[in-house]
Every structure is written in C-alpha cells, then in structure tokens.
PDB file of N, CA and C in Angstrom:
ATOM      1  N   UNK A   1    -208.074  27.971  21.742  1.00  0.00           N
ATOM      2  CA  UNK A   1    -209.007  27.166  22.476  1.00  0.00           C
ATOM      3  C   UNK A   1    -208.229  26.121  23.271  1.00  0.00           C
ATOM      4  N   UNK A   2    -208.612  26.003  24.493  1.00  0.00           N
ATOM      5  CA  UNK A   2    -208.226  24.751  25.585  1.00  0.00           C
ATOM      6  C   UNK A   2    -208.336  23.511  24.711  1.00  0.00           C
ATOM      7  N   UNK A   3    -207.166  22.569  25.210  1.00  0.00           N
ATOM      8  CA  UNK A   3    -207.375  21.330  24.952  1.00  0.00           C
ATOM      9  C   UNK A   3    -208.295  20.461  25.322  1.00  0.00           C
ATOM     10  N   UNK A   4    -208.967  20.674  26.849  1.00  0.00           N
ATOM     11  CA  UNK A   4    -210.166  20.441  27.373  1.00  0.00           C
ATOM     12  C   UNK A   4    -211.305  20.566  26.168  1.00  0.00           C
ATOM     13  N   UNK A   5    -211.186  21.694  26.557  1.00  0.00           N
ATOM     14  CA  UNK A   5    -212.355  21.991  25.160  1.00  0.00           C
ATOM     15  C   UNK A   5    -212.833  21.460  23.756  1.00  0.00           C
ATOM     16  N   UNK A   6    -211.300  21.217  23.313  1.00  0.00           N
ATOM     17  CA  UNK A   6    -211.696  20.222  22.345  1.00  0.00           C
ATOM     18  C   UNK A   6    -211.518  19.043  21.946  1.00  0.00           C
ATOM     19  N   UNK A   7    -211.172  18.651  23.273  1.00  0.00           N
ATOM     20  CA  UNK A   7    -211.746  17.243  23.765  1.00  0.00           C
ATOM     21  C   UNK A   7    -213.188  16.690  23.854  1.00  0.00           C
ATOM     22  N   UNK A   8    -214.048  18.125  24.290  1.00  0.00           N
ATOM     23  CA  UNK A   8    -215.529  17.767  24.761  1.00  0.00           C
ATOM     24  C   UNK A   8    -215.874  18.052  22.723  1.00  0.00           C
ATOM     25  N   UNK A   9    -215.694  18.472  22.265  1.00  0.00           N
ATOM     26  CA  UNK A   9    -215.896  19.119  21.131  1.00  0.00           C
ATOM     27  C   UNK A   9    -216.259  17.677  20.013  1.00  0.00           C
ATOM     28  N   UNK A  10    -214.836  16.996  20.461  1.00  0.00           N
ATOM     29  CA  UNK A  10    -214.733  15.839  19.906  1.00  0.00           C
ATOM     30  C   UNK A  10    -215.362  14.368  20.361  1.00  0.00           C
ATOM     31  N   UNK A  11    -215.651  14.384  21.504  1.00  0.00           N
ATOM     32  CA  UNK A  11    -216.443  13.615  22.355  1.00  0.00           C
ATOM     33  C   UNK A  11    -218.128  14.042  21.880  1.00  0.00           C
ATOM     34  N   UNK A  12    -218.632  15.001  21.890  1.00  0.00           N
ATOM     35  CA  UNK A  12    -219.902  15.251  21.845  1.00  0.00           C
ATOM     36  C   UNK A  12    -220.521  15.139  20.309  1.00  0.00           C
ATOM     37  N   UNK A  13    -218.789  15.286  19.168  1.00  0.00           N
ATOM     38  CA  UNK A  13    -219.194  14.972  17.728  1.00  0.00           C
ATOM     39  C   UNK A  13    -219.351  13.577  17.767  1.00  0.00           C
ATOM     40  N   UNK A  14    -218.636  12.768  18.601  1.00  0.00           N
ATOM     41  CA  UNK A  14    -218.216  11.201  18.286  1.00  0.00           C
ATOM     42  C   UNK A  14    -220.100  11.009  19.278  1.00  0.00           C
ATOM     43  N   UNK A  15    -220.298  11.195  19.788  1.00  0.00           N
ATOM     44  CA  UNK A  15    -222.023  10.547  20.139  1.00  0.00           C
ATOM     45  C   UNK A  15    -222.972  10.855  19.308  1.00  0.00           C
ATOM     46  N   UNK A  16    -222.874  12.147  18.594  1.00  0.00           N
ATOM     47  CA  UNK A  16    -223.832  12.376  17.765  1.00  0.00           C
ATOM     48  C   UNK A  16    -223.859  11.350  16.848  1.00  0.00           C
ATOM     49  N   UNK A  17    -222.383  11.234  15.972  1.00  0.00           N
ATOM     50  CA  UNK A  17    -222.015  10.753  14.977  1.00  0.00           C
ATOM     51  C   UNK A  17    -223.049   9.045  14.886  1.00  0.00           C
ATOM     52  N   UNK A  18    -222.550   8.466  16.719  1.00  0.00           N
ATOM     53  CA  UNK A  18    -223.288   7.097  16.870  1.00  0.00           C
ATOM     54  C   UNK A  18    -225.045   7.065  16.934  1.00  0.00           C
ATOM     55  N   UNK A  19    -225.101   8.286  17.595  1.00  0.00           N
ATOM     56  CA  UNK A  19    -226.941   8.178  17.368  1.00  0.00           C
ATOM     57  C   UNK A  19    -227.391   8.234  15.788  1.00  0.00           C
ATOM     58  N   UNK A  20    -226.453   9.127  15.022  1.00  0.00           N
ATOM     59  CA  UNK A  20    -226.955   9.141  13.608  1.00  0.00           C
ATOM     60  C   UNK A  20    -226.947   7.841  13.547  1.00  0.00           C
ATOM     61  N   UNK A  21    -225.543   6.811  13.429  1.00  0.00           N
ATOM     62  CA  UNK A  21    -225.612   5.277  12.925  1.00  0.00           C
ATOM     63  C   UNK A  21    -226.838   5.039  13.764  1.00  0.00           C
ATOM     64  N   UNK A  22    -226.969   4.630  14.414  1.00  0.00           N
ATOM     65  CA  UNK A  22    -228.058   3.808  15.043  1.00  0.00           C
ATOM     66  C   UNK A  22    -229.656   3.904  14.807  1.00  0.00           C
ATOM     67  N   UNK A  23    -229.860   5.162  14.010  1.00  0.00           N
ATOM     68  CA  UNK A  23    -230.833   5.485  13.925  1.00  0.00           C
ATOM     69  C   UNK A  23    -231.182   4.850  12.310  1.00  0.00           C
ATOM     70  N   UNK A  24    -229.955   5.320  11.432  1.00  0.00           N
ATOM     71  CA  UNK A  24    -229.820   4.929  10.343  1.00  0.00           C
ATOM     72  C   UNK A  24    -229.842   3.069  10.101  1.00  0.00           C
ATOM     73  N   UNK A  25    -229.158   2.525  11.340  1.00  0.00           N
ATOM     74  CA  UNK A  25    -229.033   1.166  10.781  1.00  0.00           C
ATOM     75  C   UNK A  25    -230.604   0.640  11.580  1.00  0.00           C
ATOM     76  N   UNK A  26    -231.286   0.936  12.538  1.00  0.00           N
ATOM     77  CA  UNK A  26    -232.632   0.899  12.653  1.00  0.00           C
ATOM     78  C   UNK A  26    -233.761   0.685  11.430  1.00  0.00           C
ATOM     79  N   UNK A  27    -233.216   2.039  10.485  1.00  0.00           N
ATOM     80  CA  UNK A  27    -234.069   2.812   9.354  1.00  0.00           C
ATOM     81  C   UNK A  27    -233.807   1.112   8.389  1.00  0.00           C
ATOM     82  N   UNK A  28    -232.415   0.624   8.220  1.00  0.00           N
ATOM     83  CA  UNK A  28    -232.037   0.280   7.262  1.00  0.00           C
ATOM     84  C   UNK A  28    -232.574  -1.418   8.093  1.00  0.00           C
ATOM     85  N   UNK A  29    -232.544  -1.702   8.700  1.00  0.00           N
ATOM     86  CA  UNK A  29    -233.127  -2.941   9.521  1.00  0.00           C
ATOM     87  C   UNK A  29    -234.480  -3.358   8.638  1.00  0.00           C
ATOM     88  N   UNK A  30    -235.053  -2.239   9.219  1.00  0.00           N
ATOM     89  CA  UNK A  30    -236.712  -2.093   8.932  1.00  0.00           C
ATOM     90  C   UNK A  30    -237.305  -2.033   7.349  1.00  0.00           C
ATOM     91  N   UNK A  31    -236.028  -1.528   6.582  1.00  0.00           N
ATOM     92  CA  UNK A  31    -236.172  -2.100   4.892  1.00  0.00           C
ATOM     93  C   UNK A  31    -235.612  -3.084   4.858  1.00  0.00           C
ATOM     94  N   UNK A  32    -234.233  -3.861   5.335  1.00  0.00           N
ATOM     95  CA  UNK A  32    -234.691  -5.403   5.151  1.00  0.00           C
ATOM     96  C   UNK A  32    -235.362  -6.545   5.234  1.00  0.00           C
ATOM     97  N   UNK A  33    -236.369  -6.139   6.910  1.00  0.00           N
ATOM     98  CA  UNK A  33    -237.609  -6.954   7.043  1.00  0.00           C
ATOM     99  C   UNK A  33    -238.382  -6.394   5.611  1.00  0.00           C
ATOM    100  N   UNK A  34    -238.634  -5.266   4.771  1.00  0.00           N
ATOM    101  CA  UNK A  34    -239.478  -5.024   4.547  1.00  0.00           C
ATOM    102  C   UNK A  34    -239.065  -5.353   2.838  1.00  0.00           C
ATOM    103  N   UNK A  35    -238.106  -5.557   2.726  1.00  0.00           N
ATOM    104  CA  UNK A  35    -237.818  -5.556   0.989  1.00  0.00           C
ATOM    105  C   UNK A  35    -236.737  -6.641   0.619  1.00  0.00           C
ATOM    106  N   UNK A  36    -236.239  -7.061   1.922  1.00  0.00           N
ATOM    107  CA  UNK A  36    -235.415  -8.342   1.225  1.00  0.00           C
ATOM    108  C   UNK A  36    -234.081  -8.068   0.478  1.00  0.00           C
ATOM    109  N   UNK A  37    -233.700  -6.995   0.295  1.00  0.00           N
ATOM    110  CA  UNK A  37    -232.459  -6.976  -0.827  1.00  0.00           C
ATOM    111  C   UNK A  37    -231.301  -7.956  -0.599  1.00  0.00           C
ATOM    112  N   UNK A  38    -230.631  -7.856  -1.619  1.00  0.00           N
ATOM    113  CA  UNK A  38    -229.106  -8.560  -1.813  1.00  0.00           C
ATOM    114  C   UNK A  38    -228.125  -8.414  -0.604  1.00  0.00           C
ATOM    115  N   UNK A  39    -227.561  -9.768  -0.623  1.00  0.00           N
ATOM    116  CA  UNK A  39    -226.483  -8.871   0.755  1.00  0.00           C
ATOM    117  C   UNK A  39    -225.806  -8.179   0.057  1.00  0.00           C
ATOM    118  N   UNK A  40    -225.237  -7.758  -1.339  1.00  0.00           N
ATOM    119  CA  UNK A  40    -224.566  -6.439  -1.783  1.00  0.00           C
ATOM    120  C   UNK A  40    -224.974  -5.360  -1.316  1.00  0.00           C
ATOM    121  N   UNK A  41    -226.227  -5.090  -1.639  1.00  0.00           N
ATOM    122  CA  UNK A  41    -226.896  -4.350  -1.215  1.00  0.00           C
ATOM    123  C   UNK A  41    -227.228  -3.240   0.412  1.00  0.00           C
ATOM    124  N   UNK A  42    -226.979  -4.395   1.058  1.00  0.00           N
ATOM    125  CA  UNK A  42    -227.062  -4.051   2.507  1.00  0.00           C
ATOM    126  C   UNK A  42    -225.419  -4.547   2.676  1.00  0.00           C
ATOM    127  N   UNK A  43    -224.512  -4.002   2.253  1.00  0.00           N
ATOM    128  CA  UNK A  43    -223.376  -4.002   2.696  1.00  0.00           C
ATOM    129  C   UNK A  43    -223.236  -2.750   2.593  1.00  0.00           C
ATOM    130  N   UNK A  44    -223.058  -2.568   0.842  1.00  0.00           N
ATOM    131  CA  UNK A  44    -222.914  -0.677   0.784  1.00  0.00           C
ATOM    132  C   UNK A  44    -223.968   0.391   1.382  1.00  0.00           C
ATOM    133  N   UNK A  45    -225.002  -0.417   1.624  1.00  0.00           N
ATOM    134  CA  UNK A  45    -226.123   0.762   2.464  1.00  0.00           C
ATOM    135  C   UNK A  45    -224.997   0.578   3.850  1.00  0.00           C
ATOM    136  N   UNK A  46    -224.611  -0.157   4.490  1.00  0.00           N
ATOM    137  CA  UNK A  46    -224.119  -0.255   5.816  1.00  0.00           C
ATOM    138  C   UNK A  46    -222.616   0.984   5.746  1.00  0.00           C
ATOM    139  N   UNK A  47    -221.667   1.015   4.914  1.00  0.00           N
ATOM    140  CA  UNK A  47    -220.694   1.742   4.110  1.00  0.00           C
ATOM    141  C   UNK A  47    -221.160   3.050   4.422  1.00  0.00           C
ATOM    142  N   UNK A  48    -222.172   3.058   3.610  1.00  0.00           N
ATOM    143  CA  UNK A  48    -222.501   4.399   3.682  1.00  0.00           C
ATOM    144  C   UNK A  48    -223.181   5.276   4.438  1.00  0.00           C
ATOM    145  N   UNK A  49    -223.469   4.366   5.643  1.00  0.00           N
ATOM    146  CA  UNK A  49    -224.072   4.939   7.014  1.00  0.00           C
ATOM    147  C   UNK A  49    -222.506   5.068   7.511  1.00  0.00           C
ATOM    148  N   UNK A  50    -221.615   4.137   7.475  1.00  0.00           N
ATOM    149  CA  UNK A  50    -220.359   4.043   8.150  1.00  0.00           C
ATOM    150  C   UNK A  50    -219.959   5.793   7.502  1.00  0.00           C
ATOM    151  N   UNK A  51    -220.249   6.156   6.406  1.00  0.00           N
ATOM    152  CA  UNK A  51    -219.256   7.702   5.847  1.00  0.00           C
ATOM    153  C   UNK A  51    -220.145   8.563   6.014  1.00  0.00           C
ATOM    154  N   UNK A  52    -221.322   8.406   6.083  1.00  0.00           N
ATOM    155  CA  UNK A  52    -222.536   9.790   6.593  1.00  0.00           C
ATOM    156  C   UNK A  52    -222.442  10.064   7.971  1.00  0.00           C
ATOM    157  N   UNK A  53    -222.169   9.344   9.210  1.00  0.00           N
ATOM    158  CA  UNK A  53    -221.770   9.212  10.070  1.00  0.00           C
ATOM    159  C   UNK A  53    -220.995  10.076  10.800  1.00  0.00           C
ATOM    160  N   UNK A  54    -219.391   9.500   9.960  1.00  0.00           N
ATOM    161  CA  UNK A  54    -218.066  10.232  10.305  1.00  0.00           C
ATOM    162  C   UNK A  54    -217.968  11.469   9.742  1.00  0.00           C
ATOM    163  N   UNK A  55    -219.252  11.226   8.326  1.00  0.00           N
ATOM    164  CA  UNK A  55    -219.155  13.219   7.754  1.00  0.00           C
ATOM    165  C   UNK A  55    -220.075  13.731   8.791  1.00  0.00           C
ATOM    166  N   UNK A  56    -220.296  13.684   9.088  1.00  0.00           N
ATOM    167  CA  UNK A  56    -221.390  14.517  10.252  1.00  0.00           C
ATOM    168  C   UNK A  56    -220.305  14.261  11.678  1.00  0.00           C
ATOM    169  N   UNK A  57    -220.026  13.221  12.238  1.00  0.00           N
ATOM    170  CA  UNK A  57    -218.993  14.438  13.180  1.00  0.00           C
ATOM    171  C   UNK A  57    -217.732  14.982  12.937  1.00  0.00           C
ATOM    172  N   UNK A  58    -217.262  14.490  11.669  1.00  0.00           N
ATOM    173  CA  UNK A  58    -216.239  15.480  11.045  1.00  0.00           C
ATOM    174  C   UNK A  58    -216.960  16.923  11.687  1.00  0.00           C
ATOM    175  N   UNK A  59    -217.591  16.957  10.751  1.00  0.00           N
ATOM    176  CA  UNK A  59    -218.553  18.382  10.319  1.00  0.00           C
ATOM    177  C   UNK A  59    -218.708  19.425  11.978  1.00  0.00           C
ATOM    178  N   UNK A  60    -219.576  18.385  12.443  1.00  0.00           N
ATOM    179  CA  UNK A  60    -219.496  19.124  14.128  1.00  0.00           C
ATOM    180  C   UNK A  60    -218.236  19.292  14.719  1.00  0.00           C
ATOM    181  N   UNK A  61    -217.131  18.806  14.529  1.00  0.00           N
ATOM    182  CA  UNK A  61    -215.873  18.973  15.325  1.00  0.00           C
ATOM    183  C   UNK A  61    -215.254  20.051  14.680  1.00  0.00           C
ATOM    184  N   UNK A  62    -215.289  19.913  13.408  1.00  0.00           N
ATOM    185  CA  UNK A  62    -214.569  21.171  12.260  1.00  0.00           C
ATOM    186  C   UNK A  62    -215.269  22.510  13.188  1.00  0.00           C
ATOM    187  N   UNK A  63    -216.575  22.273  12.822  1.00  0.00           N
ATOM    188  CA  UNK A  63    -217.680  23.826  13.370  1.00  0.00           C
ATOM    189  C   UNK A  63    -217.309  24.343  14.986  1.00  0.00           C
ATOM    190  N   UNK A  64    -217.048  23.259  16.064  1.00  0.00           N
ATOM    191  CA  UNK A  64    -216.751  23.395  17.602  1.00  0.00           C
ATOM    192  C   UNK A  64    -215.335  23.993  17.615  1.00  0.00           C
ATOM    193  N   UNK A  65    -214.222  23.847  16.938  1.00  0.00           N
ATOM    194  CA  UNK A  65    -212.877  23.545  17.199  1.00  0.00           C
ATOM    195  C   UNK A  65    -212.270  24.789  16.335  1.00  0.00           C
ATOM    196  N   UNK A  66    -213.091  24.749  15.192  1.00  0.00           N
ATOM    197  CA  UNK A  66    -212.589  26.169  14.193  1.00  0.00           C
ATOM    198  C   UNK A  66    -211.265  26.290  13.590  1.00  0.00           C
ATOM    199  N   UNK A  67    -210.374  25.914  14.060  1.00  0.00           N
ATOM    200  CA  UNK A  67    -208.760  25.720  13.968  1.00  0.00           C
ATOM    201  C   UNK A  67    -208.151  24.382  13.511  1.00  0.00           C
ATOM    202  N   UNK A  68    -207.681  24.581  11.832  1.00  0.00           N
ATOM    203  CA  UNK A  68    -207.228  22.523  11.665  1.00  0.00           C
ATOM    204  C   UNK A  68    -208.368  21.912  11.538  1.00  0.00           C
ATOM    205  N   UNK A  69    -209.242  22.054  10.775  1.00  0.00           N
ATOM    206  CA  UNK A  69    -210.616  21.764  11.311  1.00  0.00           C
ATOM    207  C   UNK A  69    -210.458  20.335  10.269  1.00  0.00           C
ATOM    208  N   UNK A  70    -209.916  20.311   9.254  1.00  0.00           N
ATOM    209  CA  UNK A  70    -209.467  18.741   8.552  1.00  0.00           C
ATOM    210  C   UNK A  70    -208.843  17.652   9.593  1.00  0.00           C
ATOM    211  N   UNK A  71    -208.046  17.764  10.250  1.00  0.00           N
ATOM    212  CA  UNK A  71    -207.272  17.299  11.256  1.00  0.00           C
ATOM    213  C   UNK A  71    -208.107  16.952  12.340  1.00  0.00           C
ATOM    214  N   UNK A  72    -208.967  17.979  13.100  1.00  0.00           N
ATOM    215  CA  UNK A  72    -210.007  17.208  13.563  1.00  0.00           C
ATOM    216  C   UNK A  72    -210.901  16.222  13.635  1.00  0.00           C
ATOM    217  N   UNK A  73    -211.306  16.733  12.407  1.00  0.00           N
ATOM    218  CA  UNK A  73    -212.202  15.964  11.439  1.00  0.00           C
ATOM    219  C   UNK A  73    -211.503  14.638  11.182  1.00  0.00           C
ATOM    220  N   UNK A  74    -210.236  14.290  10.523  1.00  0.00           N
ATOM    221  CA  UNK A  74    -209.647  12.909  10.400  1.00  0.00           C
ATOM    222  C   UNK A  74    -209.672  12.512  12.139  1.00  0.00           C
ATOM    223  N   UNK A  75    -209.546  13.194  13.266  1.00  0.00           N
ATOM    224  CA  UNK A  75    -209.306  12.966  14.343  1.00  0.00           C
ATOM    225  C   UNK A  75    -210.973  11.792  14.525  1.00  0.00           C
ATOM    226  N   UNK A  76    -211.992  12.518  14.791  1.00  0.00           N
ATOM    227  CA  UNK A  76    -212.844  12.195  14.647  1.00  0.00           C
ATOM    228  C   UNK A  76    -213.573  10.930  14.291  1.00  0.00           C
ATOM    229  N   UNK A  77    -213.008  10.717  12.996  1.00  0.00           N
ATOM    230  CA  UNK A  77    -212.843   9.926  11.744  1.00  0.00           C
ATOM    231  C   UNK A  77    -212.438   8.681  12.179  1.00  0.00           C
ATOM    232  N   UNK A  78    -210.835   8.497  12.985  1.00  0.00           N
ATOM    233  CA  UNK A  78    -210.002   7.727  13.206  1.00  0.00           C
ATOM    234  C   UNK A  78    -210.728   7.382  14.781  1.00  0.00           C
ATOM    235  N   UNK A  79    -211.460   8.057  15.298  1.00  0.00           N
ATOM    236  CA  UNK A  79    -212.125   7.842  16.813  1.00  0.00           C
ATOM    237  C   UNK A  79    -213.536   6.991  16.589  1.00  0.00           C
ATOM    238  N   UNK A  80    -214.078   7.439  15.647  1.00  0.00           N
ATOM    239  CA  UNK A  80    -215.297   6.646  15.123  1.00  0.00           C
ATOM    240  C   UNK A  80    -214.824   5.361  14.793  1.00  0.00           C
ATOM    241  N   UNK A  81    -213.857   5.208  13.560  1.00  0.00           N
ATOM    242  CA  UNK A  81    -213.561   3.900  13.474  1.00  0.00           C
ATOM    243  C   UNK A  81    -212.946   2.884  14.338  1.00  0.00           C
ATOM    244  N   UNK A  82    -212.367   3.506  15.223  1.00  0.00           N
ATOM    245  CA  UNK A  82    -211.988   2.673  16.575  1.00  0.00           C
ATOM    246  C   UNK A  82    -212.596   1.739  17.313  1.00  0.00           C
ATOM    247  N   UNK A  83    -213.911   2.870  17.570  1.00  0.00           N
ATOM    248  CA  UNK A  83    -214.871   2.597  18.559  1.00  0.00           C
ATOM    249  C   UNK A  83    -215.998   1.210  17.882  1.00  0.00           C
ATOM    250  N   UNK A  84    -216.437   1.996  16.430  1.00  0.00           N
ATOM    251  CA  UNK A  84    -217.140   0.644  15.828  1.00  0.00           C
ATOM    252  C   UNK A  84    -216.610  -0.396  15.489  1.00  0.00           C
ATOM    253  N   UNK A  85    -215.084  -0.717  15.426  1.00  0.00           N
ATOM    254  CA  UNK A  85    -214.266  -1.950  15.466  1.00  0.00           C
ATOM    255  C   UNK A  85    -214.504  -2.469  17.012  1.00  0.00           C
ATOM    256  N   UNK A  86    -214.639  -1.862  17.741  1.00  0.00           N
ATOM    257  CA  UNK A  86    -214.185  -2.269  19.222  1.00  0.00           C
ATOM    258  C   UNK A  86    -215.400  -2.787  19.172  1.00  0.00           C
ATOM    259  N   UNK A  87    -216.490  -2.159  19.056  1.00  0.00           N
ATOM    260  CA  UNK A  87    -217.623  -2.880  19.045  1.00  0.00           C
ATOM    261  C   UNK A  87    -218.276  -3.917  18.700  1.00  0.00           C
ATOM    262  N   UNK A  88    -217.737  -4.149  17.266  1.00  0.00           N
ATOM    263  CA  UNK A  88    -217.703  -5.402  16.698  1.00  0.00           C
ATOM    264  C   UNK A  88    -217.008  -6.295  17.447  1.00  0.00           C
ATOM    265  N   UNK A  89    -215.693  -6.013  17.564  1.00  0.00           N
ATOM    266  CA  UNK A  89    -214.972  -7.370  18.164  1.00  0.00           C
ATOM    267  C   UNK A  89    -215.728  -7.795  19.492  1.00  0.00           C
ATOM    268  N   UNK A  90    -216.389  -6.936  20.651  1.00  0.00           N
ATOM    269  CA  UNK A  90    -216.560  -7.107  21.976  1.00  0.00           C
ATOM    270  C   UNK A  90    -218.094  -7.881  21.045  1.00  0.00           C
ATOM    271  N   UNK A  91    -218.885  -7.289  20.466  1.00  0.00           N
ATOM    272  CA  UNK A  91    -220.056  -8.449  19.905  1.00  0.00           C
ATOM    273  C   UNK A  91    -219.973  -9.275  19.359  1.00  0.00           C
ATOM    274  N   UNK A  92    -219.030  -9.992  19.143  1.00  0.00           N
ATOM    275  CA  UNK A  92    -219.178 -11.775  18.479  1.00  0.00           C
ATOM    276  C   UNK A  92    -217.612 -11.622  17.336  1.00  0.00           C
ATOM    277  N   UNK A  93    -216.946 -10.935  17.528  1.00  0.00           N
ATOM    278  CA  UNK A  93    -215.665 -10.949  16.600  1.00  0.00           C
ATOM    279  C   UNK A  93    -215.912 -10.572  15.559  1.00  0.00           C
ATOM    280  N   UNK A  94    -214.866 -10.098  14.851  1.00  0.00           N
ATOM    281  CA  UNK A  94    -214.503  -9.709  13.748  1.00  0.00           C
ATOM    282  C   UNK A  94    -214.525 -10.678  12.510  1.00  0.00           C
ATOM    283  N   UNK A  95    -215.770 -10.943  11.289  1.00  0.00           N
ATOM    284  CA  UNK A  95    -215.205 -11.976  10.589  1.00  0.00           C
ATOM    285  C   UNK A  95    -214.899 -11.321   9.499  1.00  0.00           C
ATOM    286  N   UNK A  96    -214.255 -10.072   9.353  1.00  0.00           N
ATOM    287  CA  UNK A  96    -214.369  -9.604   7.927  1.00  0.00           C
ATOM    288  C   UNK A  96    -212.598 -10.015   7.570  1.00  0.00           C
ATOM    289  N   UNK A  97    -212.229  -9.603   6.285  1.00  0.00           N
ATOM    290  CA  UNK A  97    -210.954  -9.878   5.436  1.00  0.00           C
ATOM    291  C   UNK A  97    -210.163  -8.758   6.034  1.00  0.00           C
ATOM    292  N   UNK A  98    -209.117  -8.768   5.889  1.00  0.00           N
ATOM    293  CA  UNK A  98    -208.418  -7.318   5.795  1.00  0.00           C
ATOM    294  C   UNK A  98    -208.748  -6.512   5.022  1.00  0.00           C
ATOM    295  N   UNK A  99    -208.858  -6.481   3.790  1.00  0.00           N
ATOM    296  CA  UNK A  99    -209.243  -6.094   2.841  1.00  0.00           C
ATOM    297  C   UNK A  99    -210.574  -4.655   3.224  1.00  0.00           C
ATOM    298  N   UNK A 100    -211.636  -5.582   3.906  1.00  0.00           N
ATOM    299  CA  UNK A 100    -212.800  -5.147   4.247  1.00  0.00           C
ATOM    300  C   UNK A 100    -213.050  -3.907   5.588  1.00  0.00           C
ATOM    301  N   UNK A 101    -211.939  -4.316   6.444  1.00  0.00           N
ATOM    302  CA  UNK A 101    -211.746  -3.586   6.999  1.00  0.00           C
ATOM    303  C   UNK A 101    -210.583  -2.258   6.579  1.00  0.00           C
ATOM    304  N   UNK A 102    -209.619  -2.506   6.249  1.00  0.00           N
ATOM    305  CA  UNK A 102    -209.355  -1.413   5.651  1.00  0.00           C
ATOM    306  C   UNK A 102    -209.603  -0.077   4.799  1.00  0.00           C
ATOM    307  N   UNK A 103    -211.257  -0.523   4.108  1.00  0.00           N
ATOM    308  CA  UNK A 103    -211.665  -0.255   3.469  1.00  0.00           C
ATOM    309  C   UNK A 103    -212.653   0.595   4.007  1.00  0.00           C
ATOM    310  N   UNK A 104    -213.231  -0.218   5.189  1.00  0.00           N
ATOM    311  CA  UNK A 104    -213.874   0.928   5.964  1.00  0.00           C
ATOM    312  C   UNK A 104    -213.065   1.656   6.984  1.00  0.00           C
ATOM    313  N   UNK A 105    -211.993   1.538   7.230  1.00  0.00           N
ATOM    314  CA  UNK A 105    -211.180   2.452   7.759  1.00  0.00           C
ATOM    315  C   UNK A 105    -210.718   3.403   7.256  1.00  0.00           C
ATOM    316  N   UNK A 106    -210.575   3.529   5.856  1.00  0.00           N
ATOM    317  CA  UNK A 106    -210.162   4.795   4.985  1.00  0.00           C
ATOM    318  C   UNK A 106    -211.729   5.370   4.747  1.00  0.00           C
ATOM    319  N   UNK A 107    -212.985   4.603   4.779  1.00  0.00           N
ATOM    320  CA  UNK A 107    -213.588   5.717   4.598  1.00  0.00           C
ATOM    321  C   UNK A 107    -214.552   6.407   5.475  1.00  0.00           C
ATOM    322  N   UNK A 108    -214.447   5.612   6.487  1.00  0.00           N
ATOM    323  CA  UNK A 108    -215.064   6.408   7.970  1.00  0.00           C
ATOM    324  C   UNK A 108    -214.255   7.783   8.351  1.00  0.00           C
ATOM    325  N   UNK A 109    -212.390   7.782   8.056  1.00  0.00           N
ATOM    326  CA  UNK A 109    -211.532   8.460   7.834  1.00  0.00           C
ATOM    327  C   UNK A 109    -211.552   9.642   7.134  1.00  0.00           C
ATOM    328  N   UNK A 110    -211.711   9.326   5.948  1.00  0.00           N
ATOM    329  CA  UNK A 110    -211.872  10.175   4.786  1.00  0.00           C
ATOM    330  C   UNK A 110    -213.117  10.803   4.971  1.00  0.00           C
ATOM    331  N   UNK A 111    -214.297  10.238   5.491  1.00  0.00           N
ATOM    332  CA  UNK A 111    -215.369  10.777   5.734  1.00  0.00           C
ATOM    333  C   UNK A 111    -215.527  11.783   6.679  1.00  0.00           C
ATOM    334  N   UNK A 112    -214.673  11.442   8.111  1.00  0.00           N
ATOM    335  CA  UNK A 112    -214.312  12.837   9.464  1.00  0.00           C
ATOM    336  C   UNK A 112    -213.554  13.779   8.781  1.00  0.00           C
ATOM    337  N   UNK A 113    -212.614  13.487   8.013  1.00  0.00           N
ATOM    338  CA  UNK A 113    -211.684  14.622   7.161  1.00  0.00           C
ATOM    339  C   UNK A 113    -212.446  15.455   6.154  1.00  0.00           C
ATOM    340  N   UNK A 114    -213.121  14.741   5.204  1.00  0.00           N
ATOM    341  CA  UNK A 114    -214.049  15.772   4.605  1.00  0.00           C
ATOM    342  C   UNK A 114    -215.391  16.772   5.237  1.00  0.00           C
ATOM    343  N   UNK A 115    -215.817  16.275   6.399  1.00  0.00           N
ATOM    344  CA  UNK A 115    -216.895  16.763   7.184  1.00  0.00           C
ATOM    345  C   UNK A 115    -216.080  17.743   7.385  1.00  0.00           C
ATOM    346  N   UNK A 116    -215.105  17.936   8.017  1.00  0.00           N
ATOM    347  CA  UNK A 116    -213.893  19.022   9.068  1.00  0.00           C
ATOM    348  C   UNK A 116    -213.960  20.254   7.958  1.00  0.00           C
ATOM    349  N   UNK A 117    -213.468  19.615   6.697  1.00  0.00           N
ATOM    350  CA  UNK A 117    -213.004  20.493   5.510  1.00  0.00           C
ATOM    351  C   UNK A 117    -214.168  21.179   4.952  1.00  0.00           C
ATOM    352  N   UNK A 118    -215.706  21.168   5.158  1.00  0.00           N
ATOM    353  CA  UNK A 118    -216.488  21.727   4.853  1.00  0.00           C
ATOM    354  C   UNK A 118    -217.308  22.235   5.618  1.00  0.00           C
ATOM    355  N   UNK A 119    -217.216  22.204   6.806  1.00  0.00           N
ATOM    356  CA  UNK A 119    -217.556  23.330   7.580  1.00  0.00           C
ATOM    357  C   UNK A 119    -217.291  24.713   7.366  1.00  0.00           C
TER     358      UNK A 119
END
C-alpha cells in the first residue's frame, strides 16, 4: 500500500477517533450537570474517553492499513495525543503535573497500539 494511502487511513482514524471524544465528553458533561460526582470521578471518566478513543482509531487504522497494524495503531495513538495536548495548551494552558500527563500519554498510546493489535 502507498504511503499516501496510509496517510489518509490515518488521518480519517484520527477524526473519527475526535468525534467519538466529543461526543463522549458531551455525554459525560450532561451527567455532571445531572449527578454532580467527585472530581475523581470525572477525571477517570475523562481517561477513559482519552483510551476508548485512541482504541477506536487504533482499531480503524490497524483495519485500513492491514500491514504493522500495532505500529499504526501506536502511530495513531501518539497522533491523538499530540493533537489533544495541542489543544489544551492553545485553550487556556496546560495546568496538569508531569506526572498527569505522562500518564495520559502512555495510555492514549497504549490504547492506538492495542486497537491496531485487535483488528
């Protein structure tokens, strides 16, 4: 397969990947007006939109690309987390620890790599 190709492959997993978040942190908005939880709470719900996310365009890039499809998938992974850092910083900065971010960097990561691997 062209490199072109799975470029678009990886581009078209990385938008899906953001409509899932967006839809999800919408979903998850609308239970905090509605239930109040802990900020623990709505941290790891946020986590785990961050790894359902990157497993789902893992998953689509693994399925488009067919070849290395883990490698993609971390590709993916490492493109997602980019983009939602970038995002953060361009919306009001970054106030998290290192710690915190690292943390979601291995698993937005780990999350495109396992999507890839189970296709």
């Amino acid at each position: 397969m062209l490199a072109g190709s799975n470029i678009r492959v990886v581009v078209k997993s990385l938008i899906i990947s953001y409509i899932i978040t967006g839809i999800l942190l919408l979903l998850t908005a609308l239970l905090l007006y509605r239930l109040e939880p802990q900020q623990s709470m709505v941290s790891v719900g946020i986590l785990v939109i961050y790894v359902l996310s990157s497993f789902c365009g893992g998953l689509l890039a693994g399925k488009g690309i067919r070849s290395r499809k883990f490698l993609w998938g971390l590709v993916t992974g490492t493109l997602y987390f980019i983009m939602l850092l970038a995002a953060s910083w361009i919306s009001g900065g970054i106030d998290a620890k290192a710690a915190e971010i690292i943390t979601t960097m291995l698993l937005c990561l780990g999350g495109g790599m396992l999507g890839g691997m189970l296709e």
